[in-house]
Protein backbone atom coordinates (compact mmCIF):
# COMPACT_ATOMS: atom_id res chain seq x y z
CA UNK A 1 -8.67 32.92 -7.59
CA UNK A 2 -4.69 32.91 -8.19
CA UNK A 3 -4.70 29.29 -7.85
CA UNK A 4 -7.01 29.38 -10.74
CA UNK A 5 -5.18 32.20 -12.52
CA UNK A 6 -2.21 30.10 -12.15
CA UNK A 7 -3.22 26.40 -13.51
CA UNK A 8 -4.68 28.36 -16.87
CA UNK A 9 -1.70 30.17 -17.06
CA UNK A 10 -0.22 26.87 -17.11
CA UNK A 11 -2.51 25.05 -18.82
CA UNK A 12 -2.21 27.50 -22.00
CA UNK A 13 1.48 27.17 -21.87
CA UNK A 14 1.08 22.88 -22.06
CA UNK A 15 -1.49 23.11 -24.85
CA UNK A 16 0.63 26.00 -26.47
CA UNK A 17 3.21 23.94 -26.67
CA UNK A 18 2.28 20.49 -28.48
CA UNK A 19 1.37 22.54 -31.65
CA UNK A 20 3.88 22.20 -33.89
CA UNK A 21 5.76 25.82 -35.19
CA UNK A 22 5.52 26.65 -38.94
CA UNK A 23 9.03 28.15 -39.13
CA UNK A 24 8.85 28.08 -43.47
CA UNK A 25 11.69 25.77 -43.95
CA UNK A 26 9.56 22.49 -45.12
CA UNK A 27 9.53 19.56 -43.50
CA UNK A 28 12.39 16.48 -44.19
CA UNK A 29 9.84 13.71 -45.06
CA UNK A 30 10.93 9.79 -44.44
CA UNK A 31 9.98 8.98 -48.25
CA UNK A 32 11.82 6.27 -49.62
CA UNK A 33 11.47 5.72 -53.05
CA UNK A 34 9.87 2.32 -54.18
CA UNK A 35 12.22 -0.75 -55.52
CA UNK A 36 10.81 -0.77 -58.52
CA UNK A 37 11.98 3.57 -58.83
CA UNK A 38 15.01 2.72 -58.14
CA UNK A 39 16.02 -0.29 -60.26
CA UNK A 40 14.75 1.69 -62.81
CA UNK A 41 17.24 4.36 -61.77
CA UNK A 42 20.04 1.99 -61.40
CA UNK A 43 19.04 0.08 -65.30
CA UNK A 44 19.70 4.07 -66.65
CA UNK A 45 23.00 4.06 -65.06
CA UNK A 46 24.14 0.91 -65.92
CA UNK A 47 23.26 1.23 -69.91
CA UNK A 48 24.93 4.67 -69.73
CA UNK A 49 28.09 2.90 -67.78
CA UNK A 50 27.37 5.81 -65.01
CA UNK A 51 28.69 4.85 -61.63
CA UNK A 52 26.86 6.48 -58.73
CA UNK A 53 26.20 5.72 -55.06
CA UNK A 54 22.31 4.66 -54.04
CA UNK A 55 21.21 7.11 -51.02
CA UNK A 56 19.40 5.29 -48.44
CA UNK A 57 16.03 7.42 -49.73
CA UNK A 58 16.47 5.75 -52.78
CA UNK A 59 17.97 8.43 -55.15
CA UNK A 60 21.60 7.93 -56.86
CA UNK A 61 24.56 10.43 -56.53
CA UNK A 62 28.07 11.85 -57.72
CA UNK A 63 29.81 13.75 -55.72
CA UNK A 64 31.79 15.60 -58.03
CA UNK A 65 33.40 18.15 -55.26
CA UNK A 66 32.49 18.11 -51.82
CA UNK A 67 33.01 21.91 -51.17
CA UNK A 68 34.44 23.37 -47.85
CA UNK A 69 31.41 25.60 -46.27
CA UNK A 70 28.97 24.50 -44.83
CA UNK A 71 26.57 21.70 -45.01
CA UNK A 72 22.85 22.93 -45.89
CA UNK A 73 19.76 22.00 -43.71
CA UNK A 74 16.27 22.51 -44.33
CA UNK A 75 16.00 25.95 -43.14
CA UNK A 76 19.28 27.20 -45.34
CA UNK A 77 18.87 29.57 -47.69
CA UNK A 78 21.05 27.82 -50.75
CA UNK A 79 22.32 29.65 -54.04
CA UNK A 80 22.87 27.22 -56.49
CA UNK A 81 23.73 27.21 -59.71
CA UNK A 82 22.19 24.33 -62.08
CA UNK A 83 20.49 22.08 -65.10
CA UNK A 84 17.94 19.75 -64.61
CA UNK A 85 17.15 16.94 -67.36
CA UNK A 86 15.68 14.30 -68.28
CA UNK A 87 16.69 10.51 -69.30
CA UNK A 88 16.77 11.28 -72.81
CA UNK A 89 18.71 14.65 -72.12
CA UNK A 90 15.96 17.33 -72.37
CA UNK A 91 16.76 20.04 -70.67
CA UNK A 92 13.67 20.79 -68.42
CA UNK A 93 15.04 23.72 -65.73
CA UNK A 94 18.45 25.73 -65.75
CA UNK A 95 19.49 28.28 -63.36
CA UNK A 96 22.60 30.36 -62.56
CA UNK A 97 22.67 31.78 -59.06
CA UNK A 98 19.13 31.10 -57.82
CA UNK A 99 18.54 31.67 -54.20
CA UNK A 100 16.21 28.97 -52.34
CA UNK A 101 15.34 27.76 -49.33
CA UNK A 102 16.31 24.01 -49.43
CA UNK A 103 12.60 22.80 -46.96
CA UNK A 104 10.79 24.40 -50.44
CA UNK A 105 12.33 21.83 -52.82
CA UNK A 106 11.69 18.57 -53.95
CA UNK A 107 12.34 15.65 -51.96
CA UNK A 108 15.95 14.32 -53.55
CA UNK A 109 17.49 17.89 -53.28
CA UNK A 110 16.46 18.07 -49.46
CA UNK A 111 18.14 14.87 -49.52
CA UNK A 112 20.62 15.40 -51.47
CA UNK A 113 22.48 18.94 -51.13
CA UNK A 114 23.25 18.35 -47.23
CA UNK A 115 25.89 15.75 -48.58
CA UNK A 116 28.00 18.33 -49.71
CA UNK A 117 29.23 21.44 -48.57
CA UNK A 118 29.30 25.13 -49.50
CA UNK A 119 31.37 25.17 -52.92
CA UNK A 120 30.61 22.01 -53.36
CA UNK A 121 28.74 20.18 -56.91
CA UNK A 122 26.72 17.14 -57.27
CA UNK A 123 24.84 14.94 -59.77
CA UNK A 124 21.87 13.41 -58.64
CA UNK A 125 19.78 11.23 -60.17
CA UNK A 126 16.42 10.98 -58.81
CA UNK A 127 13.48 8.57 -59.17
CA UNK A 128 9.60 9.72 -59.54
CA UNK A 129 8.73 9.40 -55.88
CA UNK A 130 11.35 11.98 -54.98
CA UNK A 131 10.82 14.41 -57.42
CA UNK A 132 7.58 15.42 -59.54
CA UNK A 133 5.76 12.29 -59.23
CA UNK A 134 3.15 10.88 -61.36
CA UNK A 135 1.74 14.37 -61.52
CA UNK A 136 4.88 15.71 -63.71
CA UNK A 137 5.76 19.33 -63.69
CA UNK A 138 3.77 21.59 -65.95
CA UNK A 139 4.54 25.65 -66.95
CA UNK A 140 2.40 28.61 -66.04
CA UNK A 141 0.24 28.13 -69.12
CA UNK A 142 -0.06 24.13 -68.78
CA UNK A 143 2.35 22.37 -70.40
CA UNK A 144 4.16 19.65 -69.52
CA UNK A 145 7.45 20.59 -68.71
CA UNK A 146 8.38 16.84 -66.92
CA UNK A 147 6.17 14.43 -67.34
CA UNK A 148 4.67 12.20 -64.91
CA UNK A 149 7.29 9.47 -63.39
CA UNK A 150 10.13 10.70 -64.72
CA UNK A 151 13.55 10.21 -63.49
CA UNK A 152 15.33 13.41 -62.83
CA UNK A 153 19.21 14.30 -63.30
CA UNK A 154 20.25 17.59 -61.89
CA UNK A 155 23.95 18.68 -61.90
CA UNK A 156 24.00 21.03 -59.02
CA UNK A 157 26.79 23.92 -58.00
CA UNK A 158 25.78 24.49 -54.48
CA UNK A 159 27.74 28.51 -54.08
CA UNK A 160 26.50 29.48 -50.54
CA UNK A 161 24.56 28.50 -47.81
CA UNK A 162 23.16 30.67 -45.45
């Protein structure tokens, strides 16, 4: 009988351990925006005479000051500071000192804010696939707020990470 006791005792702790934890900090997903995103991307730069640096994900970026804290990760809570527009500069989202945790947000800011540090500020520019997607980004009573595949520029103060 304590043989017994003993193999489901271990048996539980195998099984128990292959599911995976939901710890609320997202998940880092190996997206990589399509060609076709990002030469779009790169045409806006180049006819605005923007020079940026093409992450491997397929999103463009500025570092305008690296900071001196520390780098986020998924599971950081961030307070940031920061305007979000479109191509033809509509301003679609701007915050002063909102507090998020970085696995909750769209895929170029996961990607994106680790490459700086606290105190830190970045532009990025990011195509559909990493942002809002076809679907677009609509307001609590249903308007379109982004619309579907839309590149997104955020200029982002990153003030703490935690």
């Amino acid at each position: 009988m304590r043989r017994i006791l003993i193999c489901l005792l271990c048996l539980s702790v195998g099984v128990s351990s292959c599911f995976k934890k939901n710890d609320g900090c997202g998940t880092q997903d190996n997206i990589v925006a399509p060609v076709s995103e990002q030469n779009l991307v790169k045409a806006y730069l180049d006819s605005n005479r923007i020079t940026a640096t093409l992450n491997q994900s397929g999103f463009y970026f500025e570092i305008v000051k690296a900071g001196s804290g520390s780098n986020p990760n998924l599971c950081s809570r961030i307070t940031v500071s920061y305007i979000g527009q479109l191509t033809d500069s509509t301003v679609f989202d701007q915050e002063t000192d909102q507090i998020y945790t970085l696995g909750d947000l769209i895929d170029g800011w996961k990607k994106g804010l680790p490459l700086i540090q606290a105190g830190g500020e970045i532009k990025l520019y990011i195509p559909p696939s990493l942002g809002y997607g076809s679907n677009g980004l609509k307001d609590n009573a249903g308007n379109i707020v982004v619309p579907g595949n839309s590149i997104l520029i955020f200029d982002i103060n990153l003030l703490n990470v935690e």
